[in-house]
C-alpha atoms as a PDB file:
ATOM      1  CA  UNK A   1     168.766 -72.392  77.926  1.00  0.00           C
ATOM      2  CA  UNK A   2     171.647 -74.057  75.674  1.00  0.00           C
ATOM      3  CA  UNK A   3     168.944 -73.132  72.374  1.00  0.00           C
ATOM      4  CA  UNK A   4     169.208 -68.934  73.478  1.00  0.00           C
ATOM      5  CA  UNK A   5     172.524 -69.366  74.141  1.00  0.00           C
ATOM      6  CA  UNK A   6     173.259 -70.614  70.465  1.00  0.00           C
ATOM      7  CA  UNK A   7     171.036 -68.238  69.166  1.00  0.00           C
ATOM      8  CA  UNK A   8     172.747 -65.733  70.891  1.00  0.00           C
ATOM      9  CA  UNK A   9     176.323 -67.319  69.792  1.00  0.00           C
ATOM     10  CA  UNK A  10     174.678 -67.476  66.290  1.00  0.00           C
ATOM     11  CA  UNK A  11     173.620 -64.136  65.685  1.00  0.00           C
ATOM     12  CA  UNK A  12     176.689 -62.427  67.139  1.00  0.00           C
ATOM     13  CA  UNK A  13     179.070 -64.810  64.976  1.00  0.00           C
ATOM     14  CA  UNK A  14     176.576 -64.146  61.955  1.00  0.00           C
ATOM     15  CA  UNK A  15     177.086 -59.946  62.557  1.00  0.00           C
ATOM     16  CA  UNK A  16     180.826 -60.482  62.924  1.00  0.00           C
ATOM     17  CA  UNK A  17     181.297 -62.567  59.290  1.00  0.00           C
ATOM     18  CA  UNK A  18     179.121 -59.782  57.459  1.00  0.00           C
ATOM     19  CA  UNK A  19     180.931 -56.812  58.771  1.00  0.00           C
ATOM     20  CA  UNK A  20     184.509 -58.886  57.582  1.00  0.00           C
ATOM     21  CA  UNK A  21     182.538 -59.188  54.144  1.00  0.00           C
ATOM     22  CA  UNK A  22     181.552 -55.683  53.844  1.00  0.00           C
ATOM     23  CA  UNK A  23     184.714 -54.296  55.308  1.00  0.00           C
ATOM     24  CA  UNK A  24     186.633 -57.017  52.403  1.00  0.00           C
ATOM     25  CA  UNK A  25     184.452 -55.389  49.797  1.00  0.00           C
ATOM     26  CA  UNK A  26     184.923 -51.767  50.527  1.00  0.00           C
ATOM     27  CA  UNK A  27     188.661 -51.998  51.381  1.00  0.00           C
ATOM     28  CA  UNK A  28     188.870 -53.335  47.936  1.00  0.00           C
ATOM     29  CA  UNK A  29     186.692 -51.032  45.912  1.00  0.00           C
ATOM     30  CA  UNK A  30     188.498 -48.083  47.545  1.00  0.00           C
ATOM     31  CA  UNK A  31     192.208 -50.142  46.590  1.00  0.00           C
ATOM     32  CA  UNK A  32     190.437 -50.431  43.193  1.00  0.00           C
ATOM     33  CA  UNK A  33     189.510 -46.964  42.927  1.00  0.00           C
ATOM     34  CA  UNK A  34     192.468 -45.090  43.873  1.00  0.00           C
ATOM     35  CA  UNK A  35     194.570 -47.038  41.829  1.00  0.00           C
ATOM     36  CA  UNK A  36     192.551 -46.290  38.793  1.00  0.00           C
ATOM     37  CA  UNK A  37     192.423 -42.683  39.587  1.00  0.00           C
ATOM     38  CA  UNK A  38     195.975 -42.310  40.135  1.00  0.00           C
ATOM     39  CA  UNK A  39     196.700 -43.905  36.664  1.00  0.00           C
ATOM     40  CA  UNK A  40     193.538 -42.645  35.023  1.00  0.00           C
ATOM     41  CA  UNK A  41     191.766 -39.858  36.830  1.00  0.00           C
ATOM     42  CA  UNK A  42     188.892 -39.158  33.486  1.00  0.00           C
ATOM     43  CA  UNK A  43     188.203 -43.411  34.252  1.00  0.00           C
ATOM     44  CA  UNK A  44     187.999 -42.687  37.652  1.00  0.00           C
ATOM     45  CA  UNK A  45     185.134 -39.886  37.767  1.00  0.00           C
ATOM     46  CA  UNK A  46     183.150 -41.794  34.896  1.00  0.00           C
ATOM     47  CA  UNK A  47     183.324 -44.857  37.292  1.00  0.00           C
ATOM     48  CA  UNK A  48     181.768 -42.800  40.510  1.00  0.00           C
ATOM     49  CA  UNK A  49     179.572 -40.744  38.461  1.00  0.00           C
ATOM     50  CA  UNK A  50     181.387 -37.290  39.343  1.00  0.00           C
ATOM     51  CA  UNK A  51     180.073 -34.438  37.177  1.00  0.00           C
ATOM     52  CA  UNK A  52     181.974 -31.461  37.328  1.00  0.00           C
ATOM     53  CA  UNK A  53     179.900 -28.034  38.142  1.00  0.00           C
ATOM     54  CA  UNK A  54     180.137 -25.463  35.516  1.00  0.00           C
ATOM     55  CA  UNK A  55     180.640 -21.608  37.407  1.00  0.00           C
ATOM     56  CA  UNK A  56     179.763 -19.197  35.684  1.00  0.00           C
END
């Protein structure tokens, strides 16, 4: 019972550190990004990979 109850332990501690990773790691791409595209909005859309549409 003490072995299910670490796995259990281990697998809800193990969820919590990745979603602090991935929330660390989009928190600062989006920092990174709208700081560049304030400063440099050209850098900005090469970086994402915007296109813009040509209406005609």
């Amino acid at each position: 019972m003490k072995f299910i109850g670490f796995l259990i332990f281990l697998t809800i501690a193990l969820m919590g550190f990745s979603m602090l990773i991935f929330l660390a790691l989009f928190v600062g791409y989006w920092i990174t990004l709208t700081t560049v595209e304030r400063f440099n909005p050209e850098l900005a859309n090469r970086m994402v990979g915007h296109k813009e549409s040509s209406e005609e």
